[in-house]
Protein backbone atom coordinates (compact mmCIF):
# COMPACT_ATOMS: atom_id res chain seq x y z
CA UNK A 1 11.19 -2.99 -42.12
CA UNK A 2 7.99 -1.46 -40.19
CA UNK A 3 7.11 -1.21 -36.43
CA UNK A 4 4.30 -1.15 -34.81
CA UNK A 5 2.98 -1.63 -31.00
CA UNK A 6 0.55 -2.81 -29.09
CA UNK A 7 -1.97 -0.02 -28.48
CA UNK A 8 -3.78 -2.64 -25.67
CA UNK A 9 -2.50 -5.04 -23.17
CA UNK A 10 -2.78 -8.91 -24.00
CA UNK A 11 -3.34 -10.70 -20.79
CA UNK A 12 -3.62 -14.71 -20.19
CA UNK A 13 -4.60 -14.61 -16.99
CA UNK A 14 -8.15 -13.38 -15.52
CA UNK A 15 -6.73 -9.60 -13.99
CA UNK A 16 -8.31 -8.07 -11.39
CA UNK A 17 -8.34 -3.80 -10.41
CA UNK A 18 -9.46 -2.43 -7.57
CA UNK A 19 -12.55 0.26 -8.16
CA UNK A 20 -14.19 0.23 -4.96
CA UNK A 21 -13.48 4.09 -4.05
CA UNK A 22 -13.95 4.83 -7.87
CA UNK A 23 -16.51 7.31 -8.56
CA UNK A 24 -19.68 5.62 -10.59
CA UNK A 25 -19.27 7.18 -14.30
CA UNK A 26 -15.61 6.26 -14.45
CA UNK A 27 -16.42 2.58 -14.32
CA UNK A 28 -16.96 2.36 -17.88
CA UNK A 29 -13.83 4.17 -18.94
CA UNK A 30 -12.14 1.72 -16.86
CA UNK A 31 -13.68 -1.44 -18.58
CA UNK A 32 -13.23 -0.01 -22.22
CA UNK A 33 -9.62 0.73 -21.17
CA UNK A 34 -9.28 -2.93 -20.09
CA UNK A 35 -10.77 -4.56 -22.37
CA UNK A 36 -8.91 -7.09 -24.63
CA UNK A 37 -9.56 -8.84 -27.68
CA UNK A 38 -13.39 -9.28 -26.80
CA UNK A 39 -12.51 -10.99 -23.43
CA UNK A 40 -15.06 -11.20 -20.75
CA UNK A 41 -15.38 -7.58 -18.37
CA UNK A 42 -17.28 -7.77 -15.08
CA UNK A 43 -17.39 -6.38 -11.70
CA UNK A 44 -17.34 -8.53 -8.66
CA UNK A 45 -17.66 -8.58 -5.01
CA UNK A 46 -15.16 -9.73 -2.09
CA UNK A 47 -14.69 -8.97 1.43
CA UNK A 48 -16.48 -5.56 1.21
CA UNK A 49 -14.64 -4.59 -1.68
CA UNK A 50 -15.32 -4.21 -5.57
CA UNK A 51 -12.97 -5.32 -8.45
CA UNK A 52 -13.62 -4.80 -12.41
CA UNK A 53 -12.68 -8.47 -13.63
CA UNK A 54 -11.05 -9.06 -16.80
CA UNK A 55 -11.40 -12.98 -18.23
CA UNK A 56 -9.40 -13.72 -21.37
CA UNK A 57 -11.77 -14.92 -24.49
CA UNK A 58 -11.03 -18.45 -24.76
């Protein structure tokens, strides 16, 4: 019998973090960190304030 786990999340619904008071150069730690499964990263602007966007690959 063998274990394993998930090293990443699975999501299967867009998510959405908060990075407007993140400094610049953590940004991409952030989007390699939640990234899954090739699915769609961006960044994205609302009401003043900036989210990293995470899309699940169809």
């Amino acid at each position: 019998m063998s274990a394993s786990t998930q090293t990443r999340p699975r999501y299967a619904t867009p998510t959405r973090k908060d990075v407007t008071d993140c400094r610049t150069d953590r940004i991409a730690d952030l989007v390699r960190t939640n990234r899954v499964r090739g699915s769609e990263v961006a960044l994205e602007r609302r009401g003043g304030r900036t989210y990293l966007v995470t899309r699940p690959a169809e």
